[in-house]
Each structure stands twice: as structure tokens, then as C-alpha cells.
N, C-alpha and C. Protein backbone atom coordinates (compact mmCIF):
# COMPACT_ATOMS: atom_id res chain seq x y z
N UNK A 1 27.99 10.81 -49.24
CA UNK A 1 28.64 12.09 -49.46
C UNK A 1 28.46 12.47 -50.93
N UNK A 2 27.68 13.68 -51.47
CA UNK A 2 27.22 14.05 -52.82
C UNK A 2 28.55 15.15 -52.72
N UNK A 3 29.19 15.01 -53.88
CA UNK A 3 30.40 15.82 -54.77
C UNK A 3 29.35 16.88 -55.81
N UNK A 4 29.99 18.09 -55.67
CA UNK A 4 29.78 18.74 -56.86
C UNK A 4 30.70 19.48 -57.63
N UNK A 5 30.23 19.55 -59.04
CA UNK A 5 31.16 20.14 -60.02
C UNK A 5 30.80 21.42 -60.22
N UNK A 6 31.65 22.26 -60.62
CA UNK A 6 31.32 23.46 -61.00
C UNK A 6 31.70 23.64 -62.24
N UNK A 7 30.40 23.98 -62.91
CA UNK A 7 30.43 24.68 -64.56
C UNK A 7 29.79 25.78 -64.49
N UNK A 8 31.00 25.81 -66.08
CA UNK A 8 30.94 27.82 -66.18
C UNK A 8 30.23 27.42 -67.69
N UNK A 9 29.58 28.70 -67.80
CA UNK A 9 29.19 29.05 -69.40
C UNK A 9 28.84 30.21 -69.79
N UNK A 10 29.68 30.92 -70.84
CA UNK A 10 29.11 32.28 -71.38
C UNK A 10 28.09 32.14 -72.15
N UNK A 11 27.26 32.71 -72.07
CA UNK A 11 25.91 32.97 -72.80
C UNK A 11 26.02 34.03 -73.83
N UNK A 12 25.35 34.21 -75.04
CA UNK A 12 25.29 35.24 -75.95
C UNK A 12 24.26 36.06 -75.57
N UNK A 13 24.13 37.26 -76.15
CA UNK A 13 22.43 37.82 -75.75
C UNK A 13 21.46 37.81 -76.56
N UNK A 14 20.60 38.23 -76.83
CA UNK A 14 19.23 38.16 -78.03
C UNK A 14 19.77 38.39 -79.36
N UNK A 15 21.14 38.85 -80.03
CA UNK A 15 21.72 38.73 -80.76
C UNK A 15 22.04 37.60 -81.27
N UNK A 16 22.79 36.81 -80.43
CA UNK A 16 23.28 35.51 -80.61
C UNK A 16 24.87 35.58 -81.45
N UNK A 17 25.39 36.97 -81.10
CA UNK A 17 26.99 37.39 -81.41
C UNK A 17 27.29 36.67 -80.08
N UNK A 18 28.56 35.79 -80.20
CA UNK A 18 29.50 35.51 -79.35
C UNK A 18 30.74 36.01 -79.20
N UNK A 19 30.81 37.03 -78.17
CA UNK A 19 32.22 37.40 -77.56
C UNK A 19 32.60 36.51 -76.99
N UNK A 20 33.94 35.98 -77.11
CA UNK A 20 34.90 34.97 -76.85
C UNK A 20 36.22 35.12 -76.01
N UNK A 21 36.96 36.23 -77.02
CA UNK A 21 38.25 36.76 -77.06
C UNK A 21 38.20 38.12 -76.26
N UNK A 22 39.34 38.33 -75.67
CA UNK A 22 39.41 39.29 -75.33
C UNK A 22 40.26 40.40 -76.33
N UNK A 23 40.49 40.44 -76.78
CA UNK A 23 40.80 41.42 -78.37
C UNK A 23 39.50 41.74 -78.83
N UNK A 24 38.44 40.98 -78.43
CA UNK A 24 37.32 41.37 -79.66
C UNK A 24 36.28 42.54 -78.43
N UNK A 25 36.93 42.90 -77.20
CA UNK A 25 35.99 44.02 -76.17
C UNK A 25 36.26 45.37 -77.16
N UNK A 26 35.33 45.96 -77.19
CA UNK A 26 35.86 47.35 -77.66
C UNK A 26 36.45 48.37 -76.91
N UNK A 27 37.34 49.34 -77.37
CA UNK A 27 38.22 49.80 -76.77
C UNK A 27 37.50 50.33 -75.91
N UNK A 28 35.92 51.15 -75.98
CA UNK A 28 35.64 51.94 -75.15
C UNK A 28 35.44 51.05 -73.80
N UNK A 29 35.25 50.24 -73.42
CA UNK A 29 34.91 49.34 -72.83
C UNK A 29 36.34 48.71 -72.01
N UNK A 30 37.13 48.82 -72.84
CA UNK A 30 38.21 48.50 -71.88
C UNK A 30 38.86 49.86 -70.90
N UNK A 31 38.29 51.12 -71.60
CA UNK A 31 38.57 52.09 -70.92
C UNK A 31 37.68 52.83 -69.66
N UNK A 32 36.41 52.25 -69.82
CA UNK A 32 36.08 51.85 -68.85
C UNK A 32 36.18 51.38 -67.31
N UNK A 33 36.61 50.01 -68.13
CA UNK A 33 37.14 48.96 -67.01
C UNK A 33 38.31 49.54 -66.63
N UNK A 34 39.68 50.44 -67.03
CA UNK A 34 40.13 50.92 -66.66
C UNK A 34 40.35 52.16 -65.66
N UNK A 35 38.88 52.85 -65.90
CA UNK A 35 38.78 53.89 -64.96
C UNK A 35 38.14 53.55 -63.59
N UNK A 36 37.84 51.95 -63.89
CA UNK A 36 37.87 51.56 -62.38
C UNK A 36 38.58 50.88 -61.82
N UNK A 37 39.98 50.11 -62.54
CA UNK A 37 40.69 49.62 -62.03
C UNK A 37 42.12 50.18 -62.08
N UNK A 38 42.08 51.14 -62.74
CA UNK A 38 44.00 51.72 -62.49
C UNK A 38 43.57 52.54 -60.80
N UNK A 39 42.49 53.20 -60.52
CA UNK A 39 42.39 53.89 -59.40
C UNK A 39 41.20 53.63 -58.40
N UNK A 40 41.43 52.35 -58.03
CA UNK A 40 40.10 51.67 -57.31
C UNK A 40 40.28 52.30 -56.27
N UNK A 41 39.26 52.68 -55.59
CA UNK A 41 38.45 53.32 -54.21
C UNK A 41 39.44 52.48 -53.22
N UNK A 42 40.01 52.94 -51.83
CA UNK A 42 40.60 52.88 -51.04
C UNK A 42 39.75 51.23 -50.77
N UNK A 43 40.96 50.52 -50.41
CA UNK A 43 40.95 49.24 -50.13
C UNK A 43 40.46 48.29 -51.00
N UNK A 44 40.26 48.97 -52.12
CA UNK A 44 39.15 48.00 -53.02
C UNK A 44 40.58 47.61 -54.19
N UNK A 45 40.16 46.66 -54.96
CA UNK A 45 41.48 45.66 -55.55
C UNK A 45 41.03 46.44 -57.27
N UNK A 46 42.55 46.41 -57.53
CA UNK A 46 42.62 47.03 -58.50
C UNK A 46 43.11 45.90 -59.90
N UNK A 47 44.16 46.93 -60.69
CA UNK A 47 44.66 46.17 -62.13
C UNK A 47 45.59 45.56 -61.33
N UNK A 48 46.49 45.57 -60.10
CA UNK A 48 47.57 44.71 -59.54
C UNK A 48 47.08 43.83 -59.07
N UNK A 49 45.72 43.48 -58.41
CA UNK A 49 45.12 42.19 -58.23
C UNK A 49 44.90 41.30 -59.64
N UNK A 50 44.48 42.25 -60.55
CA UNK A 50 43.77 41.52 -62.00
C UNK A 50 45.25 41.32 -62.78
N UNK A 51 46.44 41.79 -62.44
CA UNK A 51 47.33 41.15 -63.02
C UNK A 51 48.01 39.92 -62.38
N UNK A 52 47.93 40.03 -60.94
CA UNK A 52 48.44 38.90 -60.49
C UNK A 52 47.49 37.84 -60.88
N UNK A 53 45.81 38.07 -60.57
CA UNK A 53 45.03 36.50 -61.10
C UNK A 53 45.39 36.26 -62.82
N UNK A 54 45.84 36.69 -63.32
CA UNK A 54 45.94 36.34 -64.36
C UNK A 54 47.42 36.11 -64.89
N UNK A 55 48.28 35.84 -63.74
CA UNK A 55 49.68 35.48 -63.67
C UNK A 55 50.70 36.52 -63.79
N UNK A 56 50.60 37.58 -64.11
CA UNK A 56 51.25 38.50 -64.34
C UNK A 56 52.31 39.05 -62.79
N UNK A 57 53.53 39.21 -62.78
CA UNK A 57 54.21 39.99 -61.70
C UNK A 57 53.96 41.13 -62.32
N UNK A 58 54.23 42.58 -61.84
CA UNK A 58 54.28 44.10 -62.54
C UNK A 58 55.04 44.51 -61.21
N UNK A 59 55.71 46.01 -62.37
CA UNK A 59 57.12 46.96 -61.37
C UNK A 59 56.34 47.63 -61.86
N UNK A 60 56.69 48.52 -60.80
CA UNK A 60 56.09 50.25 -61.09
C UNK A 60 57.03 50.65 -61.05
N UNK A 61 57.10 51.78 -62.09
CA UNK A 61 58.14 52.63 -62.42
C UNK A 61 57.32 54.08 -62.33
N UNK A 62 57.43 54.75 -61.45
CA UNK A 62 56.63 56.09 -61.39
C UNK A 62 55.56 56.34 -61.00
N UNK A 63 55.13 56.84 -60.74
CA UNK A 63 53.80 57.24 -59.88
C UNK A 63 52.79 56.86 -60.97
N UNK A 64 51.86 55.67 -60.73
CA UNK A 64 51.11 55.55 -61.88
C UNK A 64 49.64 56.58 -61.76
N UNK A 65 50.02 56.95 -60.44
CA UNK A 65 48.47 57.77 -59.48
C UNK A 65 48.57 59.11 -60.60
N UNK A 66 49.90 59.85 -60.86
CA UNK A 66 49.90 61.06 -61.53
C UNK A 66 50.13 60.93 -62.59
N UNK A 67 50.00 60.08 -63.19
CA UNK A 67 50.36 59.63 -64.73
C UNK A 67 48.84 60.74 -65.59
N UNK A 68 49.43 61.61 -66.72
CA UNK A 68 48.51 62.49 -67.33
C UNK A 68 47.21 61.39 -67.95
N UNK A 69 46.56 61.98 -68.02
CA UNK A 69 45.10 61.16 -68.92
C UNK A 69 45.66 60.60 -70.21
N UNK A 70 46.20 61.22 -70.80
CA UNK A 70 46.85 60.90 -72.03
C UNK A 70 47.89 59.47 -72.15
N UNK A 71 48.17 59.03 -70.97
CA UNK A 71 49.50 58.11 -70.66
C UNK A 71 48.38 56.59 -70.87
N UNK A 72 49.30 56.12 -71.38
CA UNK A 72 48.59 54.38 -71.59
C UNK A 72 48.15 53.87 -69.98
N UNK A 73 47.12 53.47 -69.65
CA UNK A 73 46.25 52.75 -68.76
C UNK A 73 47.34 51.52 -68.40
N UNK A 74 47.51 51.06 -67.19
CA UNK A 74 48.46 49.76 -67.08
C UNK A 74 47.22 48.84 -67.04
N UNK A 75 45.81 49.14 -66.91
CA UNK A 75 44.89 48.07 -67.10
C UNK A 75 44.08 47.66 -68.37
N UNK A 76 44.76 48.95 -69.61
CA UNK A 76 44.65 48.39 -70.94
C UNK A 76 45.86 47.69 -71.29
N UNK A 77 47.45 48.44 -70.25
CA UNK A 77 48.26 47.70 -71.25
C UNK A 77 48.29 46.22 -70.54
N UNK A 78 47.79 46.23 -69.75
CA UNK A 78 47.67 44.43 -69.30
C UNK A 78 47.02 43.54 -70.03
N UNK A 79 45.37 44.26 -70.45
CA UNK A 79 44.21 43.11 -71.22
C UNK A 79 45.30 43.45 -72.23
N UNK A 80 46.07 44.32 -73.15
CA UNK A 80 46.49 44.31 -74.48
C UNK A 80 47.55 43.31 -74.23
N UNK A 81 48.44 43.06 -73.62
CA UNK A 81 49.19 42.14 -73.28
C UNK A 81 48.75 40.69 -73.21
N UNK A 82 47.66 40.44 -72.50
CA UNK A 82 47.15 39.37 -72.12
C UNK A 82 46.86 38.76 -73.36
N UNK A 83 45.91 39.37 -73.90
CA UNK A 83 45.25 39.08 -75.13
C UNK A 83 46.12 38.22 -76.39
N UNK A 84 47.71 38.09 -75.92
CA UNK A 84 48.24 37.32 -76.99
C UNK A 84 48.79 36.00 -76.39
N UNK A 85 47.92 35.85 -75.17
CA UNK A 85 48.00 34.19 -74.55
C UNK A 85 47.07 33.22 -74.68
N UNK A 86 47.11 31.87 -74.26
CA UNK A 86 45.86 31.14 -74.71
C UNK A 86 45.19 30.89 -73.86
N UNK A 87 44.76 32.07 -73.16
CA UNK A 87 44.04 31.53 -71.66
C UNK A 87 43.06 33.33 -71.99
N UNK A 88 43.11 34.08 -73.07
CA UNK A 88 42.37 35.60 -73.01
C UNK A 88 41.19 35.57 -73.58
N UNK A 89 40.22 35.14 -73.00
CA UNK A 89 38.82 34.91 -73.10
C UNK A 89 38.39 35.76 -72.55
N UNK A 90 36.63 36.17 -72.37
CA UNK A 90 36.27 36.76 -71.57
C UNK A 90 35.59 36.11 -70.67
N UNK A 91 35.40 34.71 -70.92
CA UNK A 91 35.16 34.06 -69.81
C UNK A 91 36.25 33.88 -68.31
N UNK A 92 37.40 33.85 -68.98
CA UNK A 92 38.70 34.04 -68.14
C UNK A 92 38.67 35.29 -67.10
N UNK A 93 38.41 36.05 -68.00
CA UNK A 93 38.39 37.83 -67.39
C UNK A 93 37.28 38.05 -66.73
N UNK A 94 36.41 37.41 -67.16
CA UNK A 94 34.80 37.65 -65.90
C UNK A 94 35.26 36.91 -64.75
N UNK A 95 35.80 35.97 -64.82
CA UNK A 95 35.96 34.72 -63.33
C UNK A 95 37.43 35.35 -62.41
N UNK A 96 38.39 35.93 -63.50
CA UNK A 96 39.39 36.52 -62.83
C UNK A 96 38.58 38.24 -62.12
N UNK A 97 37.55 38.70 -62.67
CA UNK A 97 37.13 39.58 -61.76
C UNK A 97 36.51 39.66 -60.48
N UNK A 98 35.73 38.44 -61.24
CA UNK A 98 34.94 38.05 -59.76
C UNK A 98 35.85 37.59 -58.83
N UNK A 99 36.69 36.45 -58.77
CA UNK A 99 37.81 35.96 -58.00
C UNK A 99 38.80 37.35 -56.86
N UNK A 100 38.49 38.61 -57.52
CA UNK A 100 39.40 39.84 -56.85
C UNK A 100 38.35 40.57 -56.52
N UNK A 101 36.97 39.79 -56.75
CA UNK A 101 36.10 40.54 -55.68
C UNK A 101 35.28 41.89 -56.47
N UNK A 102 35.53 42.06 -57.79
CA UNK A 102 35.21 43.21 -58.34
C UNK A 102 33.97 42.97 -59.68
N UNK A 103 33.06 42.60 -58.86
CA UNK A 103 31.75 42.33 -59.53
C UNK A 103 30.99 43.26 -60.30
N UNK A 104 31.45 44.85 -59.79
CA UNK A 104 30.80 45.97 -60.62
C UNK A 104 31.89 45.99 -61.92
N UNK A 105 33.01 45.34 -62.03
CA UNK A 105 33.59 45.58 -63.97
C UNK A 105 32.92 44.28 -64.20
N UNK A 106 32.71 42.93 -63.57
CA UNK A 106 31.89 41.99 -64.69
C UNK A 106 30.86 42.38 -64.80
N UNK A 107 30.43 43.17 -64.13
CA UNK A 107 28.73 43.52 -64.63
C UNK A 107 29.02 44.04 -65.16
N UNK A 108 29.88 45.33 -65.65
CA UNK A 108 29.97 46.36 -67.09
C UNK A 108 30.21 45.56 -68.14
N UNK A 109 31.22 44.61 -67.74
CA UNK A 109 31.68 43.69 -69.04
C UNK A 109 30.35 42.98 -69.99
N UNK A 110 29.81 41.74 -68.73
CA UNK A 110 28.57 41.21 -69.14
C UNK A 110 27.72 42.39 -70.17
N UNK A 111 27.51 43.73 -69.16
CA UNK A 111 26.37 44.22 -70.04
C UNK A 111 26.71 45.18 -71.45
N UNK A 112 27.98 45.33 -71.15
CA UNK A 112 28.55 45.75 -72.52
C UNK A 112 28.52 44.95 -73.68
N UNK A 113 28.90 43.70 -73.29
CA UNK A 113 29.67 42.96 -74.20
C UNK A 113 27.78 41.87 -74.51
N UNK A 114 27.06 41.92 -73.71
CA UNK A 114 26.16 41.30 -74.09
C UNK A 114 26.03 39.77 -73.65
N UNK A 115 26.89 39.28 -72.46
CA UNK A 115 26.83 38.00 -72.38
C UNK A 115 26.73 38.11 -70.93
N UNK A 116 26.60 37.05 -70.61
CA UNK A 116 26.40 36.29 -68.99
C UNK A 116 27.42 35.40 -68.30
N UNK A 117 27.93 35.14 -67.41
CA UNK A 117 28.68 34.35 -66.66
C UNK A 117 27.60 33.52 -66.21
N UNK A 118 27.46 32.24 -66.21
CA UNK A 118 26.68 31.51 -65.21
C UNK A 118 26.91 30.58 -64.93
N UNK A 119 27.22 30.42 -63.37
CA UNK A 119 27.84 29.66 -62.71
C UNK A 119 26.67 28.54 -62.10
N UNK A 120 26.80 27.06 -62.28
CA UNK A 120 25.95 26.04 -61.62
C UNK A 120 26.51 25.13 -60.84
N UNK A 121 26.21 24.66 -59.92
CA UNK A 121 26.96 23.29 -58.95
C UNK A 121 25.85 22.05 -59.19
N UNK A 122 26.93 20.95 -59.90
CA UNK A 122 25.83 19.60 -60.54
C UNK A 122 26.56 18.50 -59.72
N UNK A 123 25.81 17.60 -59.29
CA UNK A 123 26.61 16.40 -58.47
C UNK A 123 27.05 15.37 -59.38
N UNK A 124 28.26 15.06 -59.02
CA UNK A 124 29.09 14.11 -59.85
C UNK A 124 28.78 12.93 -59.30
């Protein structure tokens, strides 16, 4: 019976800048990721999935659907929140996306941010 492990590793890109932290995404980029996750497409998992994988309970207080453009994102104020724990990487945040199924924000992330998720299975 062969066991395997699973390793993760972020990669840099032809730069060789390493994004790490999640404080260090730029804002535009988190707003982004926000305009696909405060109002994800019918049935598709949103910032309440990406707050629960990342431990978070959340109350809604008000219609977050009619909230003006101008009103803080609950999926910036989550990464802004997050970001002062010791688990806010972007390696964290790529695996918590993929995990809720939402592979089109790690691909924005990856190609924004310039790095790779890559996942391998090695036998122990």
C-alpha cells in the first residue's frame, strides 16, 4: 500500500518578487476579487463560503445585495480583517479558494500577484 503526501508551494514569477502576505495584494486586486465574490452568480459560493474556510462566522445586518458602490465590500472587509492573523498568506487564500470551488479568483490572484499554486502528490 503506497501513501501519499501532499505539498504545496508558491512560486514567484520571472521577477523573483515574493508575495507572501496577504496585506501585501494590492487594493485593486482585492477589489476585484470582490466583485466576484460579494455577488457570485446564482449557486456559485461566495465571501460567506471564503469566510467560513477561513474560520470566520458573519451576521448580516442589511441587505448586503443593495449596499451603494461606495459601501465597504464584506470581501475586502474580511481579507482586511484576516490579514492580522497568522494563518494570512496567499498561499492560505489560493487553497481556501480553491477548497470553495472558485478557481476563476485564484487564477486572478495567481496572475495578478505573479505566483503559482502547485500542488504535487509524493509517496511517503
Amino acid at each position: 500500500k503506497q501513501w501519499y503526501q501532499r505539498r504545496v508551494a508558491i512560486t514567484a514569477g520571472d521577477d523573483g518578487a515574493e508575495l507572501e502576505h496577504v496585506s501585501e495584494i494590492d487594493p485593486g486586486i482585492k477589489m476585484q476579487l470582490a466583485r466576484m465574490l460579494d455577488k457570485p452568480c446564482k449557486g456559485g459560493k461566495g465571501w460567506k463560503d471564503l469566510a467560513s474556510e477561513l474560520g470566520y462566522q458573519y451576521e448580516i445586518k442589511g441587505d448586503v445585495t443593495t449596499c451603494p458602490d461606495n459601501m465597504v465590500s464584506p470581501t475586502v472587509s474580511l481579507l482586511n480583517r484576516w490579514q492580522f492573523t497568522n494563518t494570512a498568506t496567499v498561499e492560505n487564500l489560493l487553497k481556501s479558494l480553491h477548497t470553495i470551488e472558485r478557481g476563476d479568483c485564484a487564477n486572478l490572484l495567481e496572475a495578478q500577484c505573479n505566483v503559482i499554486l502547485i500542488e504535487c502528490l509524493t509517496t511517503v
